[in-house]
Protein backbone atom coordinates (compact mmCIF):
# COMPACT_ATOMS: atom_id res chain seq x y z
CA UNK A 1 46.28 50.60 83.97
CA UNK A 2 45.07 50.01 87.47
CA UNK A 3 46.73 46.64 87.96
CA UNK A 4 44.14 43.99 87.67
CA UNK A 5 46.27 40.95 86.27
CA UNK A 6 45.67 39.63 82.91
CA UNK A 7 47.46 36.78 84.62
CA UNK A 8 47.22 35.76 88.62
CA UNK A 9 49.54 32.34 88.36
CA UNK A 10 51.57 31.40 85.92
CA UNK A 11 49.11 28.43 85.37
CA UNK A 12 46.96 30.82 83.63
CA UNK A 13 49.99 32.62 81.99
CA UNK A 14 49.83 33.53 78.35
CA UNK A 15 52.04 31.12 76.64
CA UNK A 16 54.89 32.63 74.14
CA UNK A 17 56.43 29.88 71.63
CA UNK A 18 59.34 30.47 71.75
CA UNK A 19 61.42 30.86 68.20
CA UNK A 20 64.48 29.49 67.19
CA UNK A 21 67.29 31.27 69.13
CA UNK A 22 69.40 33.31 67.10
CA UNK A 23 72.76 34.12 67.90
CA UNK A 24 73.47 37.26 69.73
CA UNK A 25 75.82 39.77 68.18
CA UNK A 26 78.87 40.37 71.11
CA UNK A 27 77.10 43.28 73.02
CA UNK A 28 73.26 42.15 71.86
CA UNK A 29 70.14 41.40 74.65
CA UNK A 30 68.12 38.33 73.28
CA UNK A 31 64.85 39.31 73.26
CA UNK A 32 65.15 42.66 75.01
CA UNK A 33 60.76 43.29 74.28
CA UNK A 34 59.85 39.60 76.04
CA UNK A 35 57.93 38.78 72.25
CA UNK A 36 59.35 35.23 72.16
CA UNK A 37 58.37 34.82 75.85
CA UNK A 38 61.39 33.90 77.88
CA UNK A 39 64.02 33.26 75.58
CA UNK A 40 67.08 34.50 76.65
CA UNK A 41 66.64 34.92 79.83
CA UNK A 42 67.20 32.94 83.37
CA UNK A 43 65.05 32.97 86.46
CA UNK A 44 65.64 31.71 90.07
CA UNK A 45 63.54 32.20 92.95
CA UNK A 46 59.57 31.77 93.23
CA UNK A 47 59.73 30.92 89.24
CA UNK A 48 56.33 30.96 88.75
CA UNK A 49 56.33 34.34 89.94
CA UNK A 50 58.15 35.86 86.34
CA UNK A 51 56.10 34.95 83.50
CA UNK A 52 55.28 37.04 79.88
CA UNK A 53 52.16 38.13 79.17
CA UNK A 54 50.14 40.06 76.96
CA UNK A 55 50.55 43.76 76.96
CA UNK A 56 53.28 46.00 77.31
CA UNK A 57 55.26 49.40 76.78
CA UNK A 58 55.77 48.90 73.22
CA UNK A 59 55.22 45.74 71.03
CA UNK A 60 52.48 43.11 72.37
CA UNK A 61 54.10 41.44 75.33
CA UNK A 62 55.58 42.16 78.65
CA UNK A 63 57.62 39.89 81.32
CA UNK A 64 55.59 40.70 84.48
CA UNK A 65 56.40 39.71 88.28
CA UNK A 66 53.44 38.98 90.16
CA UNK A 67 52.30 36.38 92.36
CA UNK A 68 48.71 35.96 94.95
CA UNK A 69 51.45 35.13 97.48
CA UNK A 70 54.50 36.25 98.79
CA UNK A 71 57.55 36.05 96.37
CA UNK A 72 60.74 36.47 95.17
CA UNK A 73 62.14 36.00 91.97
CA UNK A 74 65.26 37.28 89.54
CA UNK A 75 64.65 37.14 85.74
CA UNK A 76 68.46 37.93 84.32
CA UNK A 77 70.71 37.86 81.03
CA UNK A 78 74.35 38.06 80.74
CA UNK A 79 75.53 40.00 77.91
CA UNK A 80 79.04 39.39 76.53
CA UNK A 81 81.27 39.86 74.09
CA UNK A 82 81.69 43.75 75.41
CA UNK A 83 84.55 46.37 75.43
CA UNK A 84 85.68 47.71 78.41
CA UNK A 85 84.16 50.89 79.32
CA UNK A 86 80.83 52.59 80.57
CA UNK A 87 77.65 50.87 79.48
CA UNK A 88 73.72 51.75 80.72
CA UNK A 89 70.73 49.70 80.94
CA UNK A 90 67.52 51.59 80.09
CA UNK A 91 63.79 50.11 79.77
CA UNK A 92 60.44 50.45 81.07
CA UNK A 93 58.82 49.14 83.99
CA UNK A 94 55.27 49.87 85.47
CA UNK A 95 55.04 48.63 89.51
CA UNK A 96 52.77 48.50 92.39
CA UNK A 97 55.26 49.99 94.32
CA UNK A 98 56.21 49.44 98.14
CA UNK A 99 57.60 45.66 97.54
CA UNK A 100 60.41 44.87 100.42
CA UNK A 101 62.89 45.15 97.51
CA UNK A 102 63.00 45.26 94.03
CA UNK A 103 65.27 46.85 91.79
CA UNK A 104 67.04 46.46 88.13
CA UNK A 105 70.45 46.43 88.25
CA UNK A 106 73.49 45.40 86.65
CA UNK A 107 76.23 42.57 88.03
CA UNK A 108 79.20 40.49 86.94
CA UNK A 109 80.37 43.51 85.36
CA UNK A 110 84.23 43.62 86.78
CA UNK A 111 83.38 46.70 88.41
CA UNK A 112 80.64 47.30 91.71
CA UNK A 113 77.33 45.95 90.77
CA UNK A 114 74.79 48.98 89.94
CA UNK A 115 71.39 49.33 91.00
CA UNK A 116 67.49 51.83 90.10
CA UNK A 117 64.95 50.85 92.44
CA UNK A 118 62.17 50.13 90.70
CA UNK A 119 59.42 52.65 92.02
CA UNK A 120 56.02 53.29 92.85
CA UNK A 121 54.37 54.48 89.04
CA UNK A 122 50.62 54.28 89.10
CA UNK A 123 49.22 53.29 85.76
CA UNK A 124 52.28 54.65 83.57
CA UNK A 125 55.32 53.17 82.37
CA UNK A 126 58.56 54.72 83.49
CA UNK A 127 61.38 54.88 82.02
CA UNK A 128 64.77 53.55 84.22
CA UNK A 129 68.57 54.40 83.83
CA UNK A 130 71.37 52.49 85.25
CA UNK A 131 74.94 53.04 84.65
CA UNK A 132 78.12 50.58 85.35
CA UNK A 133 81.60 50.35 84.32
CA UNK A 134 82.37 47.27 82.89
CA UNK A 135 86.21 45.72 83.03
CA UNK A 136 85.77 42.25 82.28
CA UNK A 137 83.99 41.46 78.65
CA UNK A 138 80.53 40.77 80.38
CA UNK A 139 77.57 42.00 82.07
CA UNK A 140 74.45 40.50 83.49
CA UNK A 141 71.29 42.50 83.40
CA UNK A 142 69.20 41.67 86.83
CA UNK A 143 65.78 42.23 86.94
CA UNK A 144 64.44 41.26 90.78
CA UNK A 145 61.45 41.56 92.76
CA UNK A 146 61.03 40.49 96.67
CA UNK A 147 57.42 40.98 96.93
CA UNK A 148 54.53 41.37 99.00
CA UNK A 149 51.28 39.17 97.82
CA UNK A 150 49.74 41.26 95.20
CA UNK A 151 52.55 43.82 94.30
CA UNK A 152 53.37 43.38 90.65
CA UNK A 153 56.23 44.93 87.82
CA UNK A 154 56.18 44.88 84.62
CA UNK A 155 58.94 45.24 82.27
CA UNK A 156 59.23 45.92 78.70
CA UNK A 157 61.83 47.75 76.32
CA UNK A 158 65.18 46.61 78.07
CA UNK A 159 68.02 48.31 76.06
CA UNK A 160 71.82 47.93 77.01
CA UNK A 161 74.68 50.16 75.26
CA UNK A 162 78.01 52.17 75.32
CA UNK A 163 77.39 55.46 77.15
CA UNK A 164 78.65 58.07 78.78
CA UNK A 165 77.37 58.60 81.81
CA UNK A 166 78.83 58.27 84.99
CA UNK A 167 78.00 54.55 86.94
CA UNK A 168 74.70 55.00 89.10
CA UNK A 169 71.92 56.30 88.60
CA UNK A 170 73.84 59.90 88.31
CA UNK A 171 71.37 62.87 88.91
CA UNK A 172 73.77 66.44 88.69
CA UNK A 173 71.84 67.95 91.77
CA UNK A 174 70.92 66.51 94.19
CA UNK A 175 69.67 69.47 96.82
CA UNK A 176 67.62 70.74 99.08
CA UNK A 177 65.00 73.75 99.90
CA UNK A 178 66.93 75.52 103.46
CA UNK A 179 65.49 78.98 103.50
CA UNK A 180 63.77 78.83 107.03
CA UNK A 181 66.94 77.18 108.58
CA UNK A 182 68.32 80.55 110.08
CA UNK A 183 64.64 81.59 111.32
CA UNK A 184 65.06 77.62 112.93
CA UNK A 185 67.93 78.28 114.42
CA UNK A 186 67.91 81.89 116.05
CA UNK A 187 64.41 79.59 118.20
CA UNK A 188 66.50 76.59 119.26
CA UNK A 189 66.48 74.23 116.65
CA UNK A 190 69.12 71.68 116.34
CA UNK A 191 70.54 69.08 114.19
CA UNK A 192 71.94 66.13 114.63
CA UNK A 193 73.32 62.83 112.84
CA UNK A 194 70.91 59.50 113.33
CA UNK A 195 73.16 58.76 116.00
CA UNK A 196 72.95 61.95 118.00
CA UNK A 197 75.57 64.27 117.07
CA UNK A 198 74.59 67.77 116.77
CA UNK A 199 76.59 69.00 113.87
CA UNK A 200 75.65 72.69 111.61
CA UNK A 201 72.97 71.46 109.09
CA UNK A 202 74.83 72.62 106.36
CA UNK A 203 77.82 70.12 106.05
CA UNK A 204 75.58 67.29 107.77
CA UNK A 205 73.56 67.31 104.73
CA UNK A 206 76.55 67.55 102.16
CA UNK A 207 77.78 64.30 103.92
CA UNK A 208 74.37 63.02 103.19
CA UNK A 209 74.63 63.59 99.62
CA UNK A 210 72.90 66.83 99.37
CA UNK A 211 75.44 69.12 96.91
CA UNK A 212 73.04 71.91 96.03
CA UNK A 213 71.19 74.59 98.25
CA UNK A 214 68.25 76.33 97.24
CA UNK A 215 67.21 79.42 99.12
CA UNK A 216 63.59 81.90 98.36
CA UNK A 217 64.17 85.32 98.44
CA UNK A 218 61.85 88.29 99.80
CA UNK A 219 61.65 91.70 99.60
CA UNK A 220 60.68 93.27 102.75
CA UNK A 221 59.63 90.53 104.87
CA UNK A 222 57.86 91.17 108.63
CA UNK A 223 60.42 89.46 110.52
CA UNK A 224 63.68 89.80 108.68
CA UNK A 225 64.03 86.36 107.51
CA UNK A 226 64.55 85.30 103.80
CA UNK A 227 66.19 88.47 102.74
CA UNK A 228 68.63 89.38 101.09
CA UNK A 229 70.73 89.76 104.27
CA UNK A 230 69.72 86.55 105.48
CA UNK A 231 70.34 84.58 101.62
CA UNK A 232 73.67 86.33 101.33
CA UNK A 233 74.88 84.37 105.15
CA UNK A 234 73.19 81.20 104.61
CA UNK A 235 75.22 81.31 101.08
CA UNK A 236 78.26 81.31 102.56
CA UNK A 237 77.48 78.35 104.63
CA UNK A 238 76.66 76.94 101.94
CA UNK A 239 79.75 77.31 99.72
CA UNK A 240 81.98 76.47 103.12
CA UNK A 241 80.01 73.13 102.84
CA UNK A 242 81.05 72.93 98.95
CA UNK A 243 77.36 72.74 97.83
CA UNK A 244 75.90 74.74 94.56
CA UNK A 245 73.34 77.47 94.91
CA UNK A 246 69.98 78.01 93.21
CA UNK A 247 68.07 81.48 94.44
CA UNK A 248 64.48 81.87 94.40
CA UNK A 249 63.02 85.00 93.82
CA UNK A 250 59.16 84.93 95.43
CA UNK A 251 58.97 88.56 94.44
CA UNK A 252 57.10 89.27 97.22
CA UNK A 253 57.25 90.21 100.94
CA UNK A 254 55.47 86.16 101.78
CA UNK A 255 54.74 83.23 100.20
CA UNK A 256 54.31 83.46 96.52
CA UNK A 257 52.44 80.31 94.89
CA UNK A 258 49.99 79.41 92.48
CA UNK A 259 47.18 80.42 94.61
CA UNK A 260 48.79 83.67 95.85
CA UNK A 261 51.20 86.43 93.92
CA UNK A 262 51.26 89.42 95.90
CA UNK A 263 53.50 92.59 95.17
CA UNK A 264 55.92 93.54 97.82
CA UNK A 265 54.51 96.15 99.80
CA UNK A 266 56.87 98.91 98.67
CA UNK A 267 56.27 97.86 94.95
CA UNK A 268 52.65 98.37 94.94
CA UNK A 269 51.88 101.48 93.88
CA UNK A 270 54.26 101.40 91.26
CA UNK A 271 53.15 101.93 87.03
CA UNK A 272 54.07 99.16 84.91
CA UNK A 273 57.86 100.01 83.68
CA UNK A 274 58.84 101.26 87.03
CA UNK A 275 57.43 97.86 88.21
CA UNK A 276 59.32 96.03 85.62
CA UNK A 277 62.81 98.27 86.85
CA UNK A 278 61.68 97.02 90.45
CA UNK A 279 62.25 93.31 89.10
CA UNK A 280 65.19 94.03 87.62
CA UNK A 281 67.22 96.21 90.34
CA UNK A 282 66.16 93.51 93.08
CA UNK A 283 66.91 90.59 91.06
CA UNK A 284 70.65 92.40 89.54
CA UNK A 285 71.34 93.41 93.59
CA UNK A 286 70.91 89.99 95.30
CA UNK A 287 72.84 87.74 92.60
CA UNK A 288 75.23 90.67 92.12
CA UNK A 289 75.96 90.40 95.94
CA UNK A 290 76.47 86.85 96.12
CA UNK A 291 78.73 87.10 93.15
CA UNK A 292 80.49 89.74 94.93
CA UNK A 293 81.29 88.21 98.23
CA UNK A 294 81.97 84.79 96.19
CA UNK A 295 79.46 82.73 96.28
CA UNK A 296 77.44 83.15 92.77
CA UNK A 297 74.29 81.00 91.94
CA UNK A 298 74.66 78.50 89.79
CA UNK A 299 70.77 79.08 89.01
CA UNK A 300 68.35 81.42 89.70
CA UNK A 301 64.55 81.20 90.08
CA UNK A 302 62.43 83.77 88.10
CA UNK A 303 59.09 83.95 90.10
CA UNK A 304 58.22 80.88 92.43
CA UNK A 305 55.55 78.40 91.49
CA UNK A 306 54.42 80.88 88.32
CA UNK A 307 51.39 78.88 86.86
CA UNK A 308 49.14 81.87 87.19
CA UNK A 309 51.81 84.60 86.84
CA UNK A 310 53.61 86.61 89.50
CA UNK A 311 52.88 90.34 90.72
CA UNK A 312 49.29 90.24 90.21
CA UNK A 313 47.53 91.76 88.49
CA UNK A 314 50.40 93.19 86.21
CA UNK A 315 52.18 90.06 85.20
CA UNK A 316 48.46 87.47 86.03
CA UNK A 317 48.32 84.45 83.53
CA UNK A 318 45.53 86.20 81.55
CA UNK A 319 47.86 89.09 80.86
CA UNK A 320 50.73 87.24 78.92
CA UNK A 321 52.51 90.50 77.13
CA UNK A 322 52.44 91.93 80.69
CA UNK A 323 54.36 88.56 82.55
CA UNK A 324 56.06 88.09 79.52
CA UNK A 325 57.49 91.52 80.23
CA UNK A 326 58.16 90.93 83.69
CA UNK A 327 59.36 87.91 83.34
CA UNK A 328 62.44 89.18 80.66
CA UNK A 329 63.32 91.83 83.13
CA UNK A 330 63.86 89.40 85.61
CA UNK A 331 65.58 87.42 83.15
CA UNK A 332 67.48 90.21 81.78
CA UNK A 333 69.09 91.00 85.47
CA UNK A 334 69.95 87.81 86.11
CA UNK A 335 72.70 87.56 83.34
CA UNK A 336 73.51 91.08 83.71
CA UNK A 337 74.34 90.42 87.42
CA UNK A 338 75.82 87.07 87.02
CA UNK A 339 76.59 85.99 83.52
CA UNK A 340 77.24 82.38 84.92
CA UNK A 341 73.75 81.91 86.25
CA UNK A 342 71.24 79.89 84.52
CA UNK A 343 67.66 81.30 84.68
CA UNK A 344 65.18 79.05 85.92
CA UNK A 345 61.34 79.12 85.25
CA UNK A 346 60.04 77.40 87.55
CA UNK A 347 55.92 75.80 87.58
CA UNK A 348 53.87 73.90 90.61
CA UNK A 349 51.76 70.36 89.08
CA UNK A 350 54.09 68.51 87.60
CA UNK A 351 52.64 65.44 86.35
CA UNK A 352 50.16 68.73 84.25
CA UNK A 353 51.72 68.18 81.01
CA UNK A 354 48.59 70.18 79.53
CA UNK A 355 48.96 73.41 81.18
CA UNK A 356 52.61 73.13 81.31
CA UNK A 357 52.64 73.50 77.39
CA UNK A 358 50.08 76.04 77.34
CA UNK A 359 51.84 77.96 79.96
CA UNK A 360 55.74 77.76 77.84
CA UNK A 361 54.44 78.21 74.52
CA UNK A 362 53.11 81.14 75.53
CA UNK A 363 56.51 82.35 76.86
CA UNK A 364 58.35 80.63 74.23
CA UNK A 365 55.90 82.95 71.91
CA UNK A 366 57.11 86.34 73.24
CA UNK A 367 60.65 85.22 73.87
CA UNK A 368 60.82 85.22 77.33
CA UNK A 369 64.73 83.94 77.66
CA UNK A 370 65.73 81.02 80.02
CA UNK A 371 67.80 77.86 80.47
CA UNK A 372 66.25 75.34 82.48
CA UNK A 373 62.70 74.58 83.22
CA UNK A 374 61.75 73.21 87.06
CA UNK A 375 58.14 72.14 88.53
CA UNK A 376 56.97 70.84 91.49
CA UNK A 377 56.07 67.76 92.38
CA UNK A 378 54.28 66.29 95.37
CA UNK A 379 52.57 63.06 94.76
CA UNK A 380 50.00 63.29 97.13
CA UNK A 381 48.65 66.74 95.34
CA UNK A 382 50.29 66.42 91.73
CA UNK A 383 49.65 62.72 90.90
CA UNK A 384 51.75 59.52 89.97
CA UNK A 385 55.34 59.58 89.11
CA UNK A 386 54.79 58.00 85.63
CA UNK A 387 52.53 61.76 85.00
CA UNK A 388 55.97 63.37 86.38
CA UNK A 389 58.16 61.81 84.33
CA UNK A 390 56.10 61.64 80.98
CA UNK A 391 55.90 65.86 81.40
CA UNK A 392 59.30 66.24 82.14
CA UNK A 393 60.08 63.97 78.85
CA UNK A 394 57.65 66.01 76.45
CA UNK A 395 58.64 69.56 78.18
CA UNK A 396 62.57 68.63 77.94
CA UNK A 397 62.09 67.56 74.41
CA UNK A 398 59.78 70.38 73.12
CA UNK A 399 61.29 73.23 74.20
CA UNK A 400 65.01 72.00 74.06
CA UNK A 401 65.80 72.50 78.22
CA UNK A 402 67.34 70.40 80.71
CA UNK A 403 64.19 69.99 83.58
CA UNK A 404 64.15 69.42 87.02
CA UNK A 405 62.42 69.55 90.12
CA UNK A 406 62.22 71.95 92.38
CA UNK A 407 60.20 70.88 95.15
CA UNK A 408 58.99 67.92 96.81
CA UNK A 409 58.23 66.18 99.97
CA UNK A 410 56.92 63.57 102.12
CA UNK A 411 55.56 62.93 105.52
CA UNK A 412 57.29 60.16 107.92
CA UNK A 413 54.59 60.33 110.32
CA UNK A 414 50.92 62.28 110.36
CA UNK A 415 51.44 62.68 114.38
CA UNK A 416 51.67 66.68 115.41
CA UNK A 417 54.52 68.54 117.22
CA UNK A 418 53.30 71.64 117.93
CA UNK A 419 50.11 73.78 117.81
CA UNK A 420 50.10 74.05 114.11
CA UNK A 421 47.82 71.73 112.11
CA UNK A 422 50.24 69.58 110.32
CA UNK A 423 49.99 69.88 106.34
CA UNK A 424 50.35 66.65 105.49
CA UNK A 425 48.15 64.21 107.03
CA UNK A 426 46.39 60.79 106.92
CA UNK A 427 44.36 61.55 103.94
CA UNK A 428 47.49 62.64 101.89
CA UNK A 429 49.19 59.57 102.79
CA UNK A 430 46.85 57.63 101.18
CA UNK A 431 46.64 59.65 97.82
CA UNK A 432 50.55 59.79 98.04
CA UNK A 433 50.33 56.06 97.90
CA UNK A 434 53.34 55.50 100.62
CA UNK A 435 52.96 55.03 104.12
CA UNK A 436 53.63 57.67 106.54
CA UNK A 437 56.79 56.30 108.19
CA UNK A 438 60.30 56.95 108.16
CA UNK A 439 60.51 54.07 105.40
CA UNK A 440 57.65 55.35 103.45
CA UNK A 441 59.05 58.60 103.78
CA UNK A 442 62.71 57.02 102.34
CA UNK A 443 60.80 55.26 99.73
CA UNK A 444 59.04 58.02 98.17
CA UNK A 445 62.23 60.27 97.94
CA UNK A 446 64.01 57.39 96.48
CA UNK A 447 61.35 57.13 94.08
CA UNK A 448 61.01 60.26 92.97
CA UNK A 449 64.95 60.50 92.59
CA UNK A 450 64.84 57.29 90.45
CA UNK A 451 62.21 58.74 88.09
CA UNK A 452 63.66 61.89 87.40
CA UNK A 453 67.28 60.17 87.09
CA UNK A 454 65.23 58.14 84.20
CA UNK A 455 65.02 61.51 82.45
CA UNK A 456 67.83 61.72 79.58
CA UNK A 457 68.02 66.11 79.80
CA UNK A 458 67.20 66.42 84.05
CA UNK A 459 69.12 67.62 86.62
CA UNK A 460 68.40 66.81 89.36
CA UNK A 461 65.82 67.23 92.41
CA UNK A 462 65.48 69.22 95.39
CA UNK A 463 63.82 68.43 98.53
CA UNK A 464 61.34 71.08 100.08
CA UNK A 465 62.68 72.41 103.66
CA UNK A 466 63.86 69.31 104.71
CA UNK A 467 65.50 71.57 107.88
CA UNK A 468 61.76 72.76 108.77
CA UNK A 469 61.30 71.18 112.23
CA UNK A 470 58.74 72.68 114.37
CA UNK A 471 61.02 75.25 116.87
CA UNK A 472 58.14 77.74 119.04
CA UNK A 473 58.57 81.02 117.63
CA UNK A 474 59.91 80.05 113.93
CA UNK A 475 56.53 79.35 112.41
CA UNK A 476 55.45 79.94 108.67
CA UNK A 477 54.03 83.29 108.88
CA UNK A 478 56.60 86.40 109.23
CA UNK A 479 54.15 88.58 110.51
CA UNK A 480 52.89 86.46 112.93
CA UNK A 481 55.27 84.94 115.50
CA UNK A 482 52.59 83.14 117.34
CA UNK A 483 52.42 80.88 114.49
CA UNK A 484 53.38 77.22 113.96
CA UNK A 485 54.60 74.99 111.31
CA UNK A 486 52.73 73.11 109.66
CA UNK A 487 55.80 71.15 107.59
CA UNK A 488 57.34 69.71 110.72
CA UNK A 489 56.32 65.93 109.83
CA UNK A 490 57.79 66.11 106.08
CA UNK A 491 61.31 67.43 107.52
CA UNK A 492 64.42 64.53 107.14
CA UNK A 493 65.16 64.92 111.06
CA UNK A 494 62.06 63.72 113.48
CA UNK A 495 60.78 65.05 116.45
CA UNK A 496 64.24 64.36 118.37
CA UNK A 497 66.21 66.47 116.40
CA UNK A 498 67.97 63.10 114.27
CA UNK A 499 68.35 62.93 110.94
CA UNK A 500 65.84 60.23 109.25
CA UNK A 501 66.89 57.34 106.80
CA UNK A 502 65.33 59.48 103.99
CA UNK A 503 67.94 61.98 104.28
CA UNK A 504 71.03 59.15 103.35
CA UNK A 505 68.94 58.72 100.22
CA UNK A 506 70.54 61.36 98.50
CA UNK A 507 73.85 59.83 98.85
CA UNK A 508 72.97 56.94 95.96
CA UNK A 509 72.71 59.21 92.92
């Protein structure tokens, strides 16, 4: 819901009797859904601020931080009686967002304490994931807010166990989108640390956290860029910088998108099967190359951004048996090439659980083979969070596939830096729901890490051309070189040249 409080003060709280308390089993959390109020738990701080009311993820009641004033407050349990080993809190929350600080995490554990940020979710529950090793027979399960007047979470469905995972919030990938770096770079771009060191973009982002590369591929494109020339040298920088690679076939001489699918030039006079032999030769020749020269793809992109199909009109959404076709020669290649390489199909609007399904059961219907499924995910044009993670749930558990996501961004600033009308603006900012600063900017990539890491069957994320600073001469279109760039204020290094606190984000998963 859009948070107008069944409860303002505690005062007018709803009040919980509390039962009889039972005595926990060694390893048990006392009243992990909040339906006998507060017992169980502790609470410090602005007390009145963490109260139960009605309402919640499951069951009838929630524990909800919230006060008309500034506030801070810690609701916690320890839980005892455990074995030593790896244990992970899960539950629910559903936040405002934006507060100074506020996080769930895990302490007292004999090991580092463990922390999830608890994001910005709209009207949605999320679900939360935080891993710690525990050495010393106990654990206390923290549950804080330091809040603005206003900003609210609720939480619901805490659940504490034996697992597997490694401590964190553990995401596999943790990447990022580089393809125009080299274009970047041959006009006089430069990157440097926060402090001012200019150091090659590829190892200053795997000290950042960033262990997996993505790179688009094109045909024939106008200026040279982006092909398979240019993806075979940027791989190599890659592996020297021990990061992961996931290729992106556009399948096209430009941008290829939902709105736009356009055959490469020398592809477009071509019938249907020697269309569908283009796809495959292209596809087997780039990952066969990398593998050659050593630097295979750990994944590989099948079309980019595919809601409405790729190579128009042969392989358009409204001619399935014709993309489904298309879409297995791709496929096919990409084992042939590189039996390693997981095949990726990969859809913009991710919070659109609706088309989503529509769009895989109909290539789950002609047996279009793949491994992983990706989207995109922008907040300020594909929704809330809570929408991203409830699709990736239903698509990861419907079709049996690890997800991900492929792309996203986020502006620090809506200010220009070069003739190019910037993308992301004022107006987005709002919709996005953080503020366009270098905080907002961290915020929302934390955020969206946090969410996906929620996901039991994702990998990971990847951030959208964080390397994209505006450089005169290296603009978007490659048949224009008067043109600009219109991604400059969503890039992790500002208008200086320094790397921005969002890019040190990556480093906690």
């Amino acid at each position: 819901m859009l948070r107008t409080p069944l409860v303002l003060t505690a005062a007018t709280a709803l009040v919980v009797a509390a039962s009889p308390a039972h005595a926990a089993a060694p390893g048990d959390v006392r009243n992990p859904g909040f339906e006998t109020g507060i017992t169980g738990w502790s609470e410090s701080g602005s007390r009145a601020a963490s109260f139960v009311e009605a309402g919640g993820s499951t069951g009838s009641h929630q524990l909800t931080h919230y006060a008309d004033s500034a506030y801070r407050v810690t609701t916690s349990q320890p839980v005892t009686g455990l074995r030593r080993g790896t244990y992970t809190l899960s539950l629910r929350v559903r936040s405002s967002g934006n507060q100074p600080s506020a996080y769930v995490g895990l302490n007292s554990c004999g090991s580092a304490e463990e922390r999830a940020a608890i994001p910005r979710t709209g009207n949605a529950w999320v679900r939360l994931a935080v891993t710690v090793r525990v050495t010393g027979g106990r654990c206390t399960i923290v549950l804080h807010s330091d809040a603005a007047a206003g900003q609210y979470t609720n939480f619901d469905d805490i659940a504490f166990g034996p697992s597997d995972s490694a401590p964190g919030t553990p995401l596999a990938i943790t990447g990022a989108d580089v393809s125009h770096v080299t274009k970047n770079e041959d006009h006089g771009a430069v990157y440097r640390t926060a402090a001012g060191q200019r150091r090659d973009p590829f190892p200053l982002l795997a000290a950042n956290g960033v262990n997996s590369i993505r790179l688009k591929v094109w045909v024939d494109p106008a200026d040279g860029y982006n092909d398979k020339e240019d993806v075979l040298a940027q791989a190599r920088r890659a592996k020297a910088a021990g990061q992961q690679l996931l290729i992106d076939f556009h399948y096209s001489d430009a941008w290829a998108d939902p709105g736009k699918q356009n055959k490469p030039a020398a592809w477009a006079a071509l019938g249907f099967e020697q269309l569908k032999q283009a796809v495959y030769d292209h596809t087997y020749e780039v990952l066969h190359d990398l593998r050659a020269q050593g630097t295979p793809a750990a994944m590989a992109q099948v079309g980019n951004e595919i809601n409405g199909g790729l190579l128009w009109p042969d392989g358009r959404w409204d001619n399935w048996d014709g993309l489904a076709a298309l879409l297995t020669a791709g496929s096919t290649a990409v084992t042939a090439a590189s039996p390693e390489t997981k095949v990726v199909l990969h859809l913009a609007e991710g919070g659109d659980n609706g088309g989503h399904r529509w769009w895989f059961d109909q290539a789950t219907a002609r047996n279009v083979p793949f491994d992983v499924i990706a989207v995109s995910h922008y907040v300020y044009w594909h929704g809330t969070l809570g929408a991203l993670q409830a699709n990736l749930l239903d698509l990861a558990s419907r079709y049996g596939k690890p997800v991900m996501v492929a792309e996203t961004a986020y502006g620090f600033t809506t200010a220009e830096n070069d003739h190019e009308t910037n993308i992301f603006t004022a107006a987005l900012a709002e919709a996005g729901g953080y503020p366009a600063t270098p905080r907002g900017q961290s915020d929302a990539l934390r955020d969206i890490l946090t969410v996906v890491a929620g996901v039991p069957d994702a990998l990971g994320v990847f951030y959208w051309e964080p390397t994209w600073t505006a450089a005169d001469g290296a603009g978007w279109d490659p048949a224009d070189p008067a043109s600009g760039d219109g991604w400059e204020n969503q890039a992790l290094f500002d208008y200086d040249w320094r790397a921005l606190p969002a890019l040190s984000v990556f480093k906690r998963f």
